[in-house]
Protein backbone atom coordinates (compact mmCIF):
# COMPACT_ATOMS: atom_id res chain seq x y z
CA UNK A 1 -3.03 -6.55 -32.33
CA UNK A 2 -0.06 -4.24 -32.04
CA UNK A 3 -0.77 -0.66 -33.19
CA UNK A 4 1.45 1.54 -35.68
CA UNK A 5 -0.03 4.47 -34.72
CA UNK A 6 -3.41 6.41 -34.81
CA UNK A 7 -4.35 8.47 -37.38
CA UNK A 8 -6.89 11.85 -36.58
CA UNK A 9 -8.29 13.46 -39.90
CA UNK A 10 -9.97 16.31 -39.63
CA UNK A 11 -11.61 16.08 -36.52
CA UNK A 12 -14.53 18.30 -35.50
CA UNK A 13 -16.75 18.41 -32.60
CA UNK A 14 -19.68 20.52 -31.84
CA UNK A 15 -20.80 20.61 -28.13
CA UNK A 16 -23.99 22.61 -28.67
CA UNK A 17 -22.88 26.01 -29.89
CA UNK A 18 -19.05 25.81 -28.84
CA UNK A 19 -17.20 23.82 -31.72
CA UNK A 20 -14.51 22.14 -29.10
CA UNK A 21 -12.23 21.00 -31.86
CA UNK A 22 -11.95 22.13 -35.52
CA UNK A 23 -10.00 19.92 -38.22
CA UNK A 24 -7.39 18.27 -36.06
CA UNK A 25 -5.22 16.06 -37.52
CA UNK A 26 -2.68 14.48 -36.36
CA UNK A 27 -0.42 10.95 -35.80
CA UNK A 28 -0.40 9.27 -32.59
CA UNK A 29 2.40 6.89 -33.03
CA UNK A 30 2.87 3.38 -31.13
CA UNK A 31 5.62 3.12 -28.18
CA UNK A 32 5.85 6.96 -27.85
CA UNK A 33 4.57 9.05 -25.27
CA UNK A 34 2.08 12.17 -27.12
CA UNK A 35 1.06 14.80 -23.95
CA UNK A 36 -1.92 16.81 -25.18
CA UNK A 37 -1.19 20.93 -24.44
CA UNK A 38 -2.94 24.03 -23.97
CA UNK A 39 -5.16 25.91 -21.73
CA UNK A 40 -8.55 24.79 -20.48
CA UNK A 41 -10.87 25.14 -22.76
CA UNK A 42 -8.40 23.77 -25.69
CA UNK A 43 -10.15 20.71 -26.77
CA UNK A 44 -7.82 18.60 -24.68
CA UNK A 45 -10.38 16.26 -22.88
CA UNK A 46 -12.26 16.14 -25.98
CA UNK A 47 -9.91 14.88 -28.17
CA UNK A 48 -9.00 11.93 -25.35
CA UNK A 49 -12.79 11.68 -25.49
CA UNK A 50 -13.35 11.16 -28.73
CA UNK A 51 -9.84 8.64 -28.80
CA UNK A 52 -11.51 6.67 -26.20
CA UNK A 53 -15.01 6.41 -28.14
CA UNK A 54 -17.31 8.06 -25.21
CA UNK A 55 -17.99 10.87 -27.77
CA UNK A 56 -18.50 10.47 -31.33
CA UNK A 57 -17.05 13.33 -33.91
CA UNK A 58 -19.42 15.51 -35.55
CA UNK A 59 -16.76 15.42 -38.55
CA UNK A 60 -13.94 13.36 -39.32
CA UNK A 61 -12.41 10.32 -38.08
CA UNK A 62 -9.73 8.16 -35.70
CA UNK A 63 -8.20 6.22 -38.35
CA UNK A 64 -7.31 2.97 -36.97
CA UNK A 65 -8.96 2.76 -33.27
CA UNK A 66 -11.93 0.10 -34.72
CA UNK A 67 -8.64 -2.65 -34.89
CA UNK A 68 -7.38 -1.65 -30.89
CA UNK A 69 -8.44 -1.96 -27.55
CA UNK A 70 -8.25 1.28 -25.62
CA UNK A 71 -7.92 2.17 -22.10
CA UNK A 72 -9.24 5.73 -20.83
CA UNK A 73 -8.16 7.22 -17.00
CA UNK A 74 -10.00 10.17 -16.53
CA UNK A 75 -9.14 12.59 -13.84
CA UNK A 76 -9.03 11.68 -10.29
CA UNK A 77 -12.10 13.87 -9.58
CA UNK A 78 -14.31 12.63 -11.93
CA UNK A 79 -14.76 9.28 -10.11
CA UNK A 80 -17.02 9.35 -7.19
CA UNK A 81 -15.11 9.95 -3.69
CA UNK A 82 -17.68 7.61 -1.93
CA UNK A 83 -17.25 4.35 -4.26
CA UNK A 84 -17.02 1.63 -1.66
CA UNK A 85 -14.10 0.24 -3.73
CA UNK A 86 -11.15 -0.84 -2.26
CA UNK A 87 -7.58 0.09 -3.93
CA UNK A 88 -7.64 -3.87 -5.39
CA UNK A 89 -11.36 -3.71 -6.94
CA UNK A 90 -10.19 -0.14 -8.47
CA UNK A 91 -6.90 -1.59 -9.84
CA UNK A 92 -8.38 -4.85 -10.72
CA UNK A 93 -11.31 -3.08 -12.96
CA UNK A 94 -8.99 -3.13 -15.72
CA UNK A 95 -9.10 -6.36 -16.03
CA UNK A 96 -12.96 -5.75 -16.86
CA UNK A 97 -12.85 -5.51 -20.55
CA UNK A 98 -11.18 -8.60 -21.05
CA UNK A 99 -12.58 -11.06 -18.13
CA UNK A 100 -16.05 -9.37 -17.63
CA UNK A 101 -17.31 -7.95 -14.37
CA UNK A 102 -18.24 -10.92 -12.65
CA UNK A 103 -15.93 -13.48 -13.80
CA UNK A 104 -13.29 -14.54 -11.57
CA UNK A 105 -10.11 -13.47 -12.16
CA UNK A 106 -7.38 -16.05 -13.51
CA UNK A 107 -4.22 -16.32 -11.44
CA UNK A 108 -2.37 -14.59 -14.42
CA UNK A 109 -4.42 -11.38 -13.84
CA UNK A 110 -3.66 -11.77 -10.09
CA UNK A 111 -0.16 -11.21 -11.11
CA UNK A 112 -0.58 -8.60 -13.66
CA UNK A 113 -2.45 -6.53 -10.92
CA UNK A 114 0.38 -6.91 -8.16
CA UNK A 115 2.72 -6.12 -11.19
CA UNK A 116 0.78 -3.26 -11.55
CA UNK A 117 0.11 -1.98 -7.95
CA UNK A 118 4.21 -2.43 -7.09
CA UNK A 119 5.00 -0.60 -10.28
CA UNK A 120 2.96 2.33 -8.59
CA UNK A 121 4.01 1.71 -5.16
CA UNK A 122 0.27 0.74 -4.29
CA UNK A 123 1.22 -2.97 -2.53
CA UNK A 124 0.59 -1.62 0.79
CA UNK A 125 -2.41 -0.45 0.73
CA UNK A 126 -4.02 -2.69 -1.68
CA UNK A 127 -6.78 -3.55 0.91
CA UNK A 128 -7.70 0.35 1.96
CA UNK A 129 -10.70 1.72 0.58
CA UNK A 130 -10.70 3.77 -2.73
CA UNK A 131 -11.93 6.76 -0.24
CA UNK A 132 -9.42 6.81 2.42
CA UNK A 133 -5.95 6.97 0.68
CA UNK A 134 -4.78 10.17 -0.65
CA UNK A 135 -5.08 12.37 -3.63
CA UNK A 136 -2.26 10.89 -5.03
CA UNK A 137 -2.45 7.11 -4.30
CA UNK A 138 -6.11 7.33 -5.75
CA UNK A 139 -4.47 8.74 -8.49
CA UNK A 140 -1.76 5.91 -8.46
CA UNK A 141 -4.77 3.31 -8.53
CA UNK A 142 -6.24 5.12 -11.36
CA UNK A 143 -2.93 4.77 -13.56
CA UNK A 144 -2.47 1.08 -12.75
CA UNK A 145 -6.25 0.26 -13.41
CA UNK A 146 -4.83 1.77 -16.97
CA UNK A 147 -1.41 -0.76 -17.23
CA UNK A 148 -3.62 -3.69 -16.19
CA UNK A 149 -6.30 -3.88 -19.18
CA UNK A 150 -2.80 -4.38 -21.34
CA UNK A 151 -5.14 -2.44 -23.80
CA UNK A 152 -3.09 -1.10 -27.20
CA UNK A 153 -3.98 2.56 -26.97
CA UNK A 154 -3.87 4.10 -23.25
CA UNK A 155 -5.33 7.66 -22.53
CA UNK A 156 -5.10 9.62 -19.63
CA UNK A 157 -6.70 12.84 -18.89
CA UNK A 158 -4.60 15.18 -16.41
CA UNK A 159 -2.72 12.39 -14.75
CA UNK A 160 -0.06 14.40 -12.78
CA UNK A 161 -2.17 17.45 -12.03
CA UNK A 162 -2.51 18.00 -8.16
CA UNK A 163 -0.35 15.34 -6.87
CA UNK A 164 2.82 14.70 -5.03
CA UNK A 165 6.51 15.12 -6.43
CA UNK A 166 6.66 11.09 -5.97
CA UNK A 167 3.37 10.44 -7.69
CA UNK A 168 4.43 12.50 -10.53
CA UNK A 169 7.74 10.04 -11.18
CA UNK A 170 5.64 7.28 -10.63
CA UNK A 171 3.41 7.61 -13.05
CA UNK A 172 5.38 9.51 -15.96
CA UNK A 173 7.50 6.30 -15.40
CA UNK A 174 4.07 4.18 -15.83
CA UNK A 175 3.49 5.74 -18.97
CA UNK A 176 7.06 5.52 -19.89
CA UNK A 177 6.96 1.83 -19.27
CA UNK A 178 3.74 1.27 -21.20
CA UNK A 179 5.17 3.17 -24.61
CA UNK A 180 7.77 0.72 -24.26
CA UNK A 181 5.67 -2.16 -24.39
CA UNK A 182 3.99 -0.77 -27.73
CA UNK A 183 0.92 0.92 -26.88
CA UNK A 184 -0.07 4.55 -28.36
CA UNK A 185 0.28 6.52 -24.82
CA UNK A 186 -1.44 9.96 -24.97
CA UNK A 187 -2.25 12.06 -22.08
CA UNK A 188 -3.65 15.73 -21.18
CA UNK A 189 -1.48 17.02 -19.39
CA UNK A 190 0.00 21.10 -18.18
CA UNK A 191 2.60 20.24 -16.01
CA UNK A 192 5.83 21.14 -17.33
CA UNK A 193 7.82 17.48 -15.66
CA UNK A 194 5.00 15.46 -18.21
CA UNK A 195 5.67 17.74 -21.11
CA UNK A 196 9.65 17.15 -20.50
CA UNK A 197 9.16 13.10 -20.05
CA UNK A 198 7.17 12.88 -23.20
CA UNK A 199 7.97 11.51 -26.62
CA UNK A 200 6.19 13.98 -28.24
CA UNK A 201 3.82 17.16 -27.56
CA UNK A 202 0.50 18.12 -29.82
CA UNK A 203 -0.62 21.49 -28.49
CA UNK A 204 -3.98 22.68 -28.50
CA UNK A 205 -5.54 25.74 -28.88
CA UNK A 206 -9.69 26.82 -29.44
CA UNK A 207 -9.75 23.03 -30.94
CA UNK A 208 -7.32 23.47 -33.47
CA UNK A 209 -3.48 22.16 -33.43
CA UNK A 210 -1.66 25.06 -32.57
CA UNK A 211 1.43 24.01 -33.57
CA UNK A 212 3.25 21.00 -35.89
CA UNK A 213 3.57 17.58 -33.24
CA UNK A 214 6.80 17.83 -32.03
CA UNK A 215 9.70 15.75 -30.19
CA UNK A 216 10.88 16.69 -27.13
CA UNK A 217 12.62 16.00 -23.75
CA UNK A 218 15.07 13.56 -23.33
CA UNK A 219 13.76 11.64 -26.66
CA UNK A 220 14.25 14.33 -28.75
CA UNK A 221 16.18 14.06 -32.09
């Protein structure tokens, strides 16, 4: 199903004592860009959190997610630096959702993930382990594990924080290229070049939007 957008209403979370976000609302529109703002501690994570579904809201609701499949990158260092993955089993895990873990993959997924992997200049080292590439190409195979689930909704938590000048480009182009297809893109983001390349910015701040979604960048109106 292709979204029209997704629709926060008053969102609330309580982690224990801290209330991490506090009525958010907000409209996460298809084939746009949406980079999350603020300073640690905004309620950035847990809004992608609750988006993706790994975290259920102690009030209010994601109007429209229960139609959509989703896709959720987290940061770099939350995955494991010993996985004994290679850079095709992390890439190809995005297939998961759709195939299953243990079904063979069709020669149209193939495809999709060497679509994928030359998109983020990954082709090369397709057969290296997750463990030995760098900060950035693990970072790279994180994105594309992202474009190849095809999923309607794709979050991404911090995806150009720490890496390379050419990482960056590659993967604000990645998310570029999968607003175009359609999908609600929204990532967390404080790096000025992925504020700049989005369609839009919703800015955080102590778990309340700090300020009316707005267009900017090149897109801007």
């Amino acid at each position: 199903m292709t979204p029209s957008a997704v629709v926060v209403e008053r969102l609330s979370v309580r982690r224990g004592e801290v209330l991490a976000l506090d009525g958010v609302d907000a409209v996460l529109p298809a084939g746009t860009v949406t980079a999350l703002v603020g300073v640690n501690g905004a309620g950035k994570s847990t809004l992608l959190d609750v988006l993706a579904g790994v975290l259920q809201p102690t009030t209010g609701r994601a109007r429209g997610l229960d139609r959509l499949t989703v896709a959720y990158v987290p940061q770099r260092s939350a995955v494991p630096d010993d996985l004994p993955l290679t850079v095709a089993d992390t890439v190809a895990m995005g297939r998961w959702r759709e195939r299953g873990p243990w079904r063979r993959l069709r020669t149209s997924d193939r495809a999709l993930i060497a679509a994928c992997a030359d998109q983020l200049d990954l082709t090369g080292l397709l057969g290296s382990p997750l463990s030995a590439v760098s900060g950035g190409q693990r970072q790279r195979a994180l994105v594309a594990q992202g474009l190849v689930a095809r999923a309607d909704v794709l979050l991404v938590d911090e995806p150009t924080a720490g890496v390379d000048a050419a990482t960056q480009r590659a993967v604000l182009r990645a998310l570029a290229s999968e607003a175009a297809r359609g999908a609600v893109v929204v990532h967390a983001t404080h790096e000025p070049a992925a504020v700049e390349s989005a369609d839009r910015v919703l800015a955080l701040a102590a778990g309340r939007v700090d300020a009316p979604l707005s267009r900017v960048g090149m897109h801007s109106t």
